[in-house]
N, C-alpha and C. Protein backbone atom coordinates (compact mmCIF):
# COMPACT_ATOMS: atom_id res chain seq x y z
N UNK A 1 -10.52 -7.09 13.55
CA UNK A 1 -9.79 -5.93 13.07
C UNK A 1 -10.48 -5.37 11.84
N UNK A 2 -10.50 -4.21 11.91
CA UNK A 2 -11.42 -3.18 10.58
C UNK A 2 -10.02 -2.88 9.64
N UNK A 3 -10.63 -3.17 8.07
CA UNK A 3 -9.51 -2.63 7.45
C UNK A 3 -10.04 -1.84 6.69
N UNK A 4 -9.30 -1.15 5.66
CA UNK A 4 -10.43 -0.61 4.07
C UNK A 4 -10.34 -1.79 2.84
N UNK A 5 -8.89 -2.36 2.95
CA UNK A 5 -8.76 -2.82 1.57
C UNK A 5 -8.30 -4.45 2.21
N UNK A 6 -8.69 -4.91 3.10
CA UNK A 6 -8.37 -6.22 3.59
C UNK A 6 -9.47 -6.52 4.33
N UNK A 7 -9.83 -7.91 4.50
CA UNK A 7 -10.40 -8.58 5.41
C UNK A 7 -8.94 -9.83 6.32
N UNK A 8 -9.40 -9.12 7.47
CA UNK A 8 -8.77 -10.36 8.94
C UNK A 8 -10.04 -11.03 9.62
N UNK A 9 -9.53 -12.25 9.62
CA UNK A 9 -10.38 -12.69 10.35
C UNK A 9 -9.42 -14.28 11.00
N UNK A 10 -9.82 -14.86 12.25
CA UNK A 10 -8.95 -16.27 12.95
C UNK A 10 -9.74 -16.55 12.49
N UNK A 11 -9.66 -17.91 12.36
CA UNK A 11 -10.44 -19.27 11.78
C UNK A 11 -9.60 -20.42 12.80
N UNK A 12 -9.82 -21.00 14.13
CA UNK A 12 -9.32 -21.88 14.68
C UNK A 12 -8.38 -21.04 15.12
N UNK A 13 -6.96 -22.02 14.87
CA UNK A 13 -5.31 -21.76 14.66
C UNK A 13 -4.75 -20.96 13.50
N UNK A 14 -5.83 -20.21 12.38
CA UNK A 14 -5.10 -19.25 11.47
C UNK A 14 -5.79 -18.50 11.59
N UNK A 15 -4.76 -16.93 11.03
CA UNK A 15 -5.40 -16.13 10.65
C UNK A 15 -5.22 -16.26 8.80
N UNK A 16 -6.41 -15.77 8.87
CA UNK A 16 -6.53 -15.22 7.41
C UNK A 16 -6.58 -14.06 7.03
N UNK A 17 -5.86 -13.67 5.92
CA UNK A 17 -5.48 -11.79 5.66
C UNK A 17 -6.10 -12.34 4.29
N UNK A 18 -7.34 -11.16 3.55
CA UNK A 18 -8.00 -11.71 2.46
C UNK A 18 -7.70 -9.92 1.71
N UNK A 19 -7.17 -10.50 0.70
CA UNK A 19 -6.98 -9.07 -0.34
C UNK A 19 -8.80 -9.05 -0.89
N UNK A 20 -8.85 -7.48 -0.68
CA UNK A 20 -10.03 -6.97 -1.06
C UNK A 20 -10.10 -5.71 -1.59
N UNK A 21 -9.75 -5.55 -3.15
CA UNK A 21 -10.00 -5.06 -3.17
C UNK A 21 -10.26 -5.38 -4.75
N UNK A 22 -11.33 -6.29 -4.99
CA UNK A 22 -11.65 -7.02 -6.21
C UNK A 22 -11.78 -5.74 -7.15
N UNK A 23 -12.45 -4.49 -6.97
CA UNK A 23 -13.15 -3.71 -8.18
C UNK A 23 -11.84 -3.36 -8.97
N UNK A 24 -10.58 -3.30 -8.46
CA UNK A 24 -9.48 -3.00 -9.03
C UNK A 24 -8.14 -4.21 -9.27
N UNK A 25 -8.79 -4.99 -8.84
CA UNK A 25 -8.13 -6.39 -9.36
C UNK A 25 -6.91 -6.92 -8.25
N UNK A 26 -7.15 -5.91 -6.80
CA UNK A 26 -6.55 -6.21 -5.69
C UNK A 26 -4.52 -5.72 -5.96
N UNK A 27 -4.79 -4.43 -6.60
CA UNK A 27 -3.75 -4.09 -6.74
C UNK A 27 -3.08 -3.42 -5.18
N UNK A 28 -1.99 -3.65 -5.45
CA UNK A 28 -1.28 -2.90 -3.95
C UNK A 28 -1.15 -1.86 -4.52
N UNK A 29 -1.58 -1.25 -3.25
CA UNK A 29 -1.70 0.12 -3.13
C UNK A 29 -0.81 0.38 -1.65
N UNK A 30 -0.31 1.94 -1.45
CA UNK A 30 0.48 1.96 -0.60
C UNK A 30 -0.04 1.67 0.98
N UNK A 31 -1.56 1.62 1.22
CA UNK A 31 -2.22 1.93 1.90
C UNK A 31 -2.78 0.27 2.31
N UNK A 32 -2.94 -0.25 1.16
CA UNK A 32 -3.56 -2.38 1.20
C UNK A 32 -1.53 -2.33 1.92
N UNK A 33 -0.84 -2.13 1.57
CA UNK A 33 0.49 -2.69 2.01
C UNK A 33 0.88 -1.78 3.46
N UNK A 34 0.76 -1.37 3.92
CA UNK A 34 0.84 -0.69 5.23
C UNK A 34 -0.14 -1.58 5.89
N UNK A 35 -2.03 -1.95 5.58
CA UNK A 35 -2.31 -2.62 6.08
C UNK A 35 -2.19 -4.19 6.04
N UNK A 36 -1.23 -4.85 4.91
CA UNK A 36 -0.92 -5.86 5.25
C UNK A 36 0.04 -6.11 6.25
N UNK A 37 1.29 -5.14 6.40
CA UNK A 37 2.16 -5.11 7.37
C UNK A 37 1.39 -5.35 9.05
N UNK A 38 0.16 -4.56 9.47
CA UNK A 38 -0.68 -4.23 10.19
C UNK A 38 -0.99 -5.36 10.98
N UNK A 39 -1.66 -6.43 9.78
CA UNK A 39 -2.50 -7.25 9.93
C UNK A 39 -1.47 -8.64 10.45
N UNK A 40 -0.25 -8.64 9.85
CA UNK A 40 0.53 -9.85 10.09
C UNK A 40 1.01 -9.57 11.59
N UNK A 41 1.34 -8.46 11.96
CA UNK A 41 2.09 -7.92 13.18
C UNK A 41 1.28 -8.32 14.32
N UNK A 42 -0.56 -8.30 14.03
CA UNK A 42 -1.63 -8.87 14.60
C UNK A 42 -1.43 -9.83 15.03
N UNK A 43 -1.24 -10.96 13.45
CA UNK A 43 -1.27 -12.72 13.59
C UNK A 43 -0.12 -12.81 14.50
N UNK A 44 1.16 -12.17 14.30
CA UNK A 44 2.28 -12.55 14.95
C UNK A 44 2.19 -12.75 16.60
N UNK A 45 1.61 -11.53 17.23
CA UNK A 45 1.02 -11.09 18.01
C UNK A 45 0.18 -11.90 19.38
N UNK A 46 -0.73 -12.67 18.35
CA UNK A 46 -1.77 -13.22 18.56
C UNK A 46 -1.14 -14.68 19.20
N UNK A 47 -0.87 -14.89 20.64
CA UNK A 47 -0.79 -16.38 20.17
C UNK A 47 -1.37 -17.82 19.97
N UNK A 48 -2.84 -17.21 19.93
CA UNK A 48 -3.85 -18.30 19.49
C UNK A 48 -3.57 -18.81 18.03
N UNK A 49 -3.15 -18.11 17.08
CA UNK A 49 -2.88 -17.98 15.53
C UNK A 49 -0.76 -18.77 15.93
N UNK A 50 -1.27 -19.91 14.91
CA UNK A 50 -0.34 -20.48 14.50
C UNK A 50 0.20 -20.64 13.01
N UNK A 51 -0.71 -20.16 12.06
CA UNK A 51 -0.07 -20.08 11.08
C UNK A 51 -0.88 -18.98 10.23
N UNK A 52 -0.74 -17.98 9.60
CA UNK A 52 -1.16 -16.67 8.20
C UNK A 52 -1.37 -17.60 6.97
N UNK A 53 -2.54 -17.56 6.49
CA UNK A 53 -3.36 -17.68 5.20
C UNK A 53 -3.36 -16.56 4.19
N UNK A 54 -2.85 -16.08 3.50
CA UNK A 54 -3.72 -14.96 2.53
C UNK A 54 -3.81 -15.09 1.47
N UNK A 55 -4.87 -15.02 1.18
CA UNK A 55 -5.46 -15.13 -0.34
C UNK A 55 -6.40 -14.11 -0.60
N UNK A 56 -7.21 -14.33 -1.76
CA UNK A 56 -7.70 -12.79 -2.19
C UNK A 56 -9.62 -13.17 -2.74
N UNK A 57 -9.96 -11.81 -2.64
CA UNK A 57 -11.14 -11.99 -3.22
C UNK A 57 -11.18 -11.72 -4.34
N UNK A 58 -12.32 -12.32 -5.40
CA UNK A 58 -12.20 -11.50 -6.66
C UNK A 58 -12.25 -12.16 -7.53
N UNK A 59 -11.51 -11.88 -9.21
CA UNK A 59 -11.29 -13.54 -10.02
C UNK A 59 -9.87 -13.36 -10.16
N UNK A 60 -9.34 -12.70 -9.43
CA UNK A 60 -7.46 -12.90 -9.47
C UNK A 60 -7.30 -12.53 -7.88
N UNK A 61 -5.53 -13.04 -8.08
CA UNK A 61 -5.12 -12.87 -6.76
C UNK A 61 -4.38 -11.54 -6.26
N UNK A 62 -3.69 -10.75 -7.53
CA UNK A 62 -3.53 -9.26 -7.59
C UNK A 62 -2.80 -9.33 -9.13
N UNK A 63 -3.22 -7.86 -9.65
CA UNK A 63 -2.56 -7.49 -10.39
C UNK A 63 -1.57 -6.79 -10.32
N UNK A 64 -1.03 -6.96 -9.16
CA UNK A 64 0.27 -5.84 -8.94
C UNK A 64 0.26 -5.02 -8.32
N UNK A 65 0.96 -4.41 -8.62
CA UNK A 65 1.56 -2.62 -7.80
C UNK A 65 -0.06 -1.52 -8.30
N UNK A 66 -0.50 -1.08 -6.93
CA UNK A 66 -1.06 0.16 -7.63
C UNK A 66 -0.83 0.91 -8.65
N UNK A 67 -1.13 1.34 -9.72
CA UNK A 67 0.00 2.26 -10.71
C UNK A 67 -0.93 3.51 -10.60
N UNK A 68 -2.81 3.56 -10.14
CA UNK A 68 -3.03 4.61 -10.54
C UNK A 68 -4.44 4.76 -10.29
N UNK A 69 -4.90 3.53 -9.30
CA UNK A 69 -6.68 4.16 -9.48
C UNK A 69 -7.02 5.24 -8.15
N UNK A 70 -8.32 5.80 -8.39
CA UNK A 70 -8.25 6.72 -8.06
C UNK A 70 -7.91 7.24 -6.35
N UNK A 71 -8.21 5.92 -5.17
CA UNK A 71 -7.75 5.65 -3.70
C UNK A 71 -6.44 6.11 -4.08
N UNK A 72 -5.49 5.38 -4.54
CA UNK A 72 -3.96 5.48 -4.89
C UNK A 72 -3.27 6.65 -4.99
N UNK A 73 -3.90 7.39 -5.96
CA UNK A 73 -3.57 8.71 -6.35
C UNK A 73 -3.79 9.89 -5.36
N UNK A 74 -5.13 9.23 -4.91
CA UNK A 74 -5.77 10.69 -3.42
C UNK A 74 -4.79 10.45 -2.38
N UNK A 75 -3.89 9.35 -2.29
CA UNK A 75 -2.68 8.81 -1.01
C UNK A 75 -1.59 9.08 -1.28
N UNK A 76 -1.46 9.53 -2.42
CA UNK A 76 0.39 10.17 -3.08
C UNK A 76 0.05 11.61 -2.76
N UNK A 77 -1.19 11.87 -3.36
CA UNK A 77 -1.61 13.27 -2.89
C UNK A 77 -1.19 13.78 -1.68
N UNK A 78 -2.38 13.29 -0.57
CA UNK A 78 -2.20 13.51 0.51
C UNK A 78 -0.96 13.27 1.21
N UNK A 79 -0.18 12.33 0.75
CA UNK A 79 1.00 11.65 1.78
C UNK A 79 1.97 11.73 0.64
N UNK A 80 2.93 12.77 -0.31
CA UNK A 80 3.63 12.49 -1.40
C UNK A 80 5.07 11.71 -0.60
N UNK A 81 5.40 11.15 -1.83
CA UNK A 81 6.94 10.33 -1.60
C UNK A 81 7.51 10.58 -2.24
N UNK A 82 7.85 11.84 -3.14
CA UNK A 82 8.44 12.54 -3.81
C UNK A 82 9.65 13.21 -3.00
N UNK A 83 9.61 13.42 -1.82
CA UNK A 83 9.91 14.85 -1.12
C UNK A 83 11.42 14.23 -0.33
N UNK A 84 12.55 14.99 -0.86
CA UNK A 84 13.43 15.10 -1.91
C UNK A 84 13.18 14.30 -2.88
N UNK A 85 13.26 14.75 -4.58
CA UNK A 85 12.11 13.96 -5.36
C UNK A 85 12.89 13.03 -5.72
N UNK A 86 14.71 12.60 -6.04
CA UNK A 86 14.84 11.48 -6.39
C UNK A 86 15.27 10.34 -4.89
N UNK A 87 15.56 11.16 -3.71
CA UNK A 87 16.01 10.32 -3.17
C UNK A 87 14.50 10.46 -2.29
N UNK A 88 13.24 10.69 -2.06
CA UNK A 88 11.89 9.96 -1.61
C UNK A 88 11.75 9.20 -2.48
N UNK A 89 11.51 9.41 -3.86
CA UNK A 89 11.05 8.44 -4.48
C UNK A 89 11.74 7.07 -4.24
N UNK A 90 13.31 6.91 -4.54
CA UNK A 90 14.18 6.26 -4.06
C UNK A 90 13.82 5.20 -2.25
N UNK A 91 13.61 6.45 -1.76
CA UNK A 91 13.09 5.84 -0.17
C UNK A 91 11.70 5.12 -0.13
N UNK A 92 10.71 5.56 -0.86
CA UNK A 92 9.89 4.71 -1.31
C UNK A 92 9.73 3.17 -1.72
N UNK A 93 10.51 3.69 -2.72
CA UNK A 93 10.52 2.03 -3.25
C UNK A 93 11.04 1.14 -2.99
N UNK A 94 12.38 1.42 -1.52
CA UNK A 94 13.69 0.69 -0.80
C UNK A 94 12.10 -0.21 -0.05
N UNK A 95 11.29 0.90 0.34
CA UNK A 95 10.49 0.73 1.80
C UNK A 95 9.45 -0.27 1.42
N UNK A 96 8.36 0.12 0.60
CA UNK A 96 7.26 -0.67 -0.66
C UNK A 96 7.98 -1.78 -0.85
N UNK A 97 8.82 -1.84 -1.70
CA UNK A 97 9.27 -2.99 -2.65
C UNK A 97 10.14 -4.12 -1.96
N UNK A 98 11.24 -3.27 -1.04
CA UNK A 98 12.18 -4.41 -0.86
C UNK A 98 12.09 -4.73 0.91
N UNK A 99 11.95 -3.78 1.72
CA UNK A 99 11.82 -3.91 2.81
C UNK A 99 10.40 -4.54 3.37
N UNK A 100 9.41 -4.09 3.00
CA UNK A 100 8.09 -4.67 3.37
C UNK A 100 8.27 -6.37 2.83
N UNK A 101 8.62 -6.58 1.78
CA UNK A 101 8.48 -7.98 1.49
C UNK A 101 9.25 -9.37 2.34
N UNK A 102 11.03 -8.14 2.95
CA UNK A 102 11.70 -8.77 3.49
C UNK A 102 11.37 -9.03 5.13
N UNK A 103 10.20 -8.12 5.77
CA UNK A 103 9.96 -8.55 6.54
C UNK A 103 8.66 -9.53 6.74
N UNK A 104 8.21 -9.18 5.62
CA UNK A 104 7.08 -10.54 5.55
C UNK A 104 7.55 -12.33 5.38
N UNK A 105 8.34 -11.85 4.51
CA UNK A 105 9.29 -13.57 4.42
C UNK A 105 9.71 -13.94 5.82
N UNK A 106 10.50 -13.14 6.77
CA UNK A 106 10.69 -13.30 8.13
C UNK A 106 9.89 -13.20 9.31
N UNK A 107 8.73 -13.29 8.92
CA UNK A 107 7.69 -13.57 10.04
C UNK A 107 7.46 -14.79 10.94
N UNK A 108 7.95 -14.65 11.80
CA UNK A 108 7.92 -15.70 13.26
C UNK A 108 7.02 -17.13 12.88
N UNK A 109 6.06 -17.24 12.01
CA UNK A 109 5.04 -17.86 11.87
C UNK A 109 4.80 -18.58 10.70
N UNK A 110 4.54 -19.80 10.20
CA UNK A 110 4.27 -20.18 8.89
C UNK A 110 3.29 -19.42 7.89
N UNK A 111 3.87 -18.91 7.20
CA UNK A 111 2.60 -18.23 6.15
C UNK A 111 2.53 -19.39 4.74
N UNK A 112 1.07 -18.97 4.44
CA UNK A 112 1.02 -19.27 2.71
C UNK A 112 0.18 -18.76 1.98
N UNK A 113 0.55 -18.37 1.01
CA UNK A 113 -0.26 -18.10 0.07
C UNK A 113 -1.21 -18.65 -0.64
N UNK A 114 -2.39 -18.51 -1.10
CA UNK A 114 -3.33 -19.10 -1.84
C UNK A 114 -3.39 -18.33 -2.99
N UNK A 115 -3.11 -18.41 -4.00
CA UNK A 115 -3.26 -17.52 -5.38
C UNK A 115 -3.90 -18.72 -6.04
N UNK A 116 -4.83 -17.25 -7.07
CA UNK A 116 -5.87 -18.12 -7.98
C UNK A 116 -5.57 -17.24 -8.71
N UNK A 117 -5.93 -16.87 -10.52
CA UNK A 117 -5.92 -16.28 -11.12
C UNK A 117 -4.34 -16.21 -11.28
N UNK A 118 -4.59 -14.26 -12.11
CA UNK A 118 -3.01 -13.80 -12.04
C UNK A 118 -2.67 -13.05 -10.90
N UNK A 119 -1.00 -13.35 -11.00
CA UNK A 119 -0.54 -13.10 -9.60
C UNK A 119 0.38 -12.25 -9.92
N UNK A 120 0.38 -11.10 -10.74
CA UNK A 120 1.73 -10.03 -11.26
C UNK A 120 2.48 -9.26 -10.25
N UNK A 121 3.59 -9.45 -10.30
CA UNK A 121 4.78 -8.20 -10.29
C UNK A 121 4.28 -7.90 -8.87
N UNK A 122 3.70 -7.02 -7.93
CA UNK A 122 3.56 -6.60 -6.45
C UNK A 122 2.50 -7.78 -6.02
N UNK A 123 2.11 -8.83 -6.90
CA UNK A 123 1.35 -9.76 -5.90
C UNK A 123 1.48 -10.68 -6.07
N UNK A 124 2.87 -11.05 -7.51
CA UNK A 124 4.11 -12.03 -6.99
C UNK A 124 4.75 -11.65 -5.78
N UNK A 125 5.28 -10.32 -5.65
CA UNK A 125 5.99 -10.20 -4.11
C UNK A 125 5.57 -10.80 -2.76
N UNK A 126 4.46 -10.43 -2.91
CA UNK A 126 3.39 -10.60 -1.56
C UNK A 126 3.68 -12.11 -1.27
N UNK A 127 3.00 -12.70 -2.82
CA UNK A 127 3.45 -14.39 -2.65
C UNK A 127 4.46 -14.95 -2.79
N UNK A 128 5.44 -14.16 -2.82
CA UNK A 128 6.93 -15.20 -3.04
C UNK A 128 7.21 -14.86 -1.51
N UNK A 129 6.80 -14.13 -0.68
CA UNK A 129 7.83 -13.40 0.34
C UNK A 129 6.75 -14.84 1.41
N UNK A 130 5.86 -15.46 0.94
CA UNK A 130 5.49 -16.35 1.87
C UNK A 130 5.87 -17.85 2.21
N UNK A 131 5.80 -18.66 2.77
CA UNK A 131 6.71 -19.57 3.51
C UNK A 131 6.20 -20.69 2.24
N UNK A 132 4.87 -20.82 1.96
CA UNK A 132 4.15 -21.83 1.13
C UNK A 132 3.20 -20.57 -0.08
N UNK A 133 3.63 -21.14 -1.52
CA UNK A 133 2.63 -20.84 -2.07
C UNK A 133 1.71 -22.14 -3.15
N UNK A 134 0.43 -22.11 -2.30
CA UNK A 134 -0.51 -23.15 -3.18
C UNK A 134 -1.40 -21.91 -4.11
N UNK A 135 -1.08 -22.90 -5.38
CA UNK A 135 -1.58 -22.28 -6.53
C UNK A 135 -2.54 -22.96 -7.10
N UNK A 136 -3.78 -22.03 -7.74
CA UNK A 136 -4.75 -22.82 -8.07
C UNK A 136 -4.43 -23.31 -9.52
N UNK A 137 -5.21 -24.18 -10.48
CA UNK A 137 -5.15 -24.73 -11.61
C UNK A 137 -5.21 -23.42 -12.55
N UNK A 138 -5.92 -22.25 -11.90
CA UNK A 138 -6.37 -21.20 -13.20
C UNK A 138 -4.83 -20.05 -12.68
N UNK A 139 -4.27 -20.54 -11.34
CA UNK A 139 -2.95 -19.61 -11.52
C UNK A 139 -1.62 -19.19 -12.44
N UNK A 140 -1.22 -18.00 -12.60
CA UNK A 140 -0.21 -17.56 -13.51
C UNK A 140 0.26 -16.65 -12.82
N UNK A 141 1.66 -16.70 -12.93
CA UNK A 141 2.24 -15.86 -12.29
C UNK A 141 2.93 -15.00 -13.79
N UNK A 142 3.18 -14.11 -13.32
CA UNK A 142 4.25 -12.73 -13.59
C UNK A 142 5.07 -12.35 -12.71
N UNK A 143 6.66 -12.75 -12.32
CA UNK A 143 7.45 -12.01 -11.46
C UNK A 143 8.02 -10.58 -12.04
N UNK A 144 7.93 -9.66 -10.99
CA UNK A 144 8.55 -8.44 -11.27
C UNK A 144 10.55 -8.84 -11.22
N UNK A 145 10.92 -7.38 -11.47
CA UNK A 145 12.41 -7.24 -10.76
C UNK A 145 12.91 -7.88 -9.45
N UNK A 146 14.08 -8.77 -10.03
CA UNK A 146 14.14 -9.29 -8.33
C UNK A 146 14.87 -8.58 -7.19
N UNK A 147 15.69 -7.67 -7.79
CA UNK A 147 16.10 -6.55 -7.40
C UNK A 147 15.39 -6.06 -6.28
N UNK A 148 13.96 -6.18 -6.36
CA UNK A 148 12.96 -5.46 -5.57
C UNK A 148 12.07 -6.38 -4.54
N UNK A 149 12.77 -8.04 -4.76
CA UNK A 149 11.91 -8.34 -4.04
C UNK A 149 12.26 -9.69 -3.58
N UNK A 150 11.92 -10.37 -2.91
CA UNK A 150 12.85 -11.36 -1.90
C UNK A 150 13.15 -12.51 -2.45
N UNK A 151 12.49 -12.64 -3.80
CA UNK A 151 13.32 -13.99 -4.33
C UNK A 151 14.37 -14.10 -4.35
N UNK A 152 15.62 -13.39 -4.82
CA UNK A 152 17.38 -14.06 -4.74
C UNK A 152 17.56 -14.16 -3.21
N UNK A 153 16.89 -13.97 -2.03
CA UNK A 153 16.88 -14.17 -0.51
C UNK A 153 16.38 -15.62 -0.24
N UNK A 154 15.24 -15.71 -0.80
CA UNK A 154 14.30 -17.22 -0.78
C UNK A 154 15.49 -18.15 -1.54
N UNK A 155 15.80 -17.88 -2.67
CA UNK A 155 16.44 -19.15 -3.05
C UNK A 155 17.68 -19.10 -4.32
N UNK A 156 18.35 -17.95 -3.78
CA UNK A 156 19.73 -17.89 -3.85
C UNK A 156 19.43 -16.60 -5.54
N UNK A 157 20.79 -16.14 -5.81
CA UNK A 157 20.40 -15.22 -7.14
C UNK A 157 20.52 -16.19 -8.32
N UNK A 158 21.37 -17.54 -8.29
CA UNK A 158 21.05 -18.35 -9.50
C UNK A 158 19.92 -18.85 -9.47
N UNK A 159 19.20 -19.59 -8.97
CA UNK A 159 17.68 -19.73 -9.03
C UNK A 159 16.99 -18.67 -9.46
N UNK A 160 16.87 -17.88 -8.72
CA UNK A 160 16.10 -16.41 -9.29
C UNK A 160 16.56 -15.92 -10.60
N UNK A 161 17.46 -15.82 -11.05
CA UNK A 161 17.66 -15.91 -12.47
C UNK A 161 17.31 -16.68 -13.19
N UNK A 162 17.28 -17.57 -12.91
CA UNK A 162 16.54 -19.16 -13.49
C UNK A 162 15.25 -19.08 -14.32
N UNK A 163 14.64 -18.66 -13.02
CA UNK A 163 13.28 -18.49 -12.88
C UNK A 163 12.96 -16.78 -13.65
N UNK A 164 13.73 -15.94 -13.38
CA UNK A 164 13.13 -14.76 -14.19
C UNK A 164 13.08 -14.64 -15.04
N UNK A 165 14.21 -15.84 -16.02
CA UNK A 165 14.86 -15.47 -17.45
C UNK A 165 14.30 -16.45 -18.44
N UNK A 166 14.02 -17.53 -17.50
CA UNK A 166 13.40 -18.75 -18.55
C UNK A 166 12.38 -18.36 -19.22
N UNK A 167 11.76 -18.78 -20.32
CA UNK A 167 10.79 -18.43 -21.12
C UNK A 167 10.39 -19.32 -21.93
């Protein structure tokens, strides 16, 4: 499978979904998250593939949510989510934030994550919404809003408070 901002590839019994898009620190962008949706629907698909790998290239595992480089911006352009401006924007972020993650957590198939580096806010999502996350020694996480993303689903809203608030 050809992507722009991912590498797929089987290995045996997995697939592997590899974030690529190191020059920008593998931020989601609306376009890496449409093709992650893409790529799992593949593995799901596939029934040689028994279990989803994804991890990332780069020296982190994402910095998050796109906020602004220049791919990002030419894709709001071309494709705005403004339009009715509070309730697209609104529909946006139901779709991005809370729905994409909730169907990744529910994928037919064992997933896990491999994070190295930092793992902020949209690439905590990515990795919390997966079945296993192995973390390397140089990993750190940053969770975003949980509001937005499948942790109080994974493991109840007192845990997730737990975990968002401790410091």
């Amino acid at each position: 499978m050809d992507f722009r901002y991912l590498v797929y590839e089987r290995i045996e019994r997995v697939a592997r979904v590899t974030l690529n898009r190191p020059n920008c620190r593998n931020a989601l962008s609306r376009v890496m998250q449409e093709e992650l949706e893409s790529a799992f629907a593949a593995a799901v698909a596939d029934e040689q593939v028994g279990a989803i790998l994804v991890d990332a290239n780069g020296p982190i595992f994402s910095a998050g949510h796109d906020l602004g480089t220049p791919d990002h911006v030419d894709d709001l352009a071309a494709r705005p989510y403004l339009e009715p401006p509070v309730r697209g924007e609104f529909e946006y972020s139901w779709e991005m934030w809370l729905n994409m993650p909730l169907r990744w957590r529910d994928l037919p198939k064992p997933t896990i994550a491999a994070v190295h580096g930092l793992c902020i806010y949209g690439g905590w999502k990515l990795a919390s919404a997966m079945d296993i996350v192995v973390a390397a020694d140089d990993a750190k996480f940053v969770a975003g809003p949980p509001q937005w993303m499948s942790l109080p689903w994974d493991v109840g809203p007192r845990i997730a408070k737990a975990i968002l608030l401790d410091d």
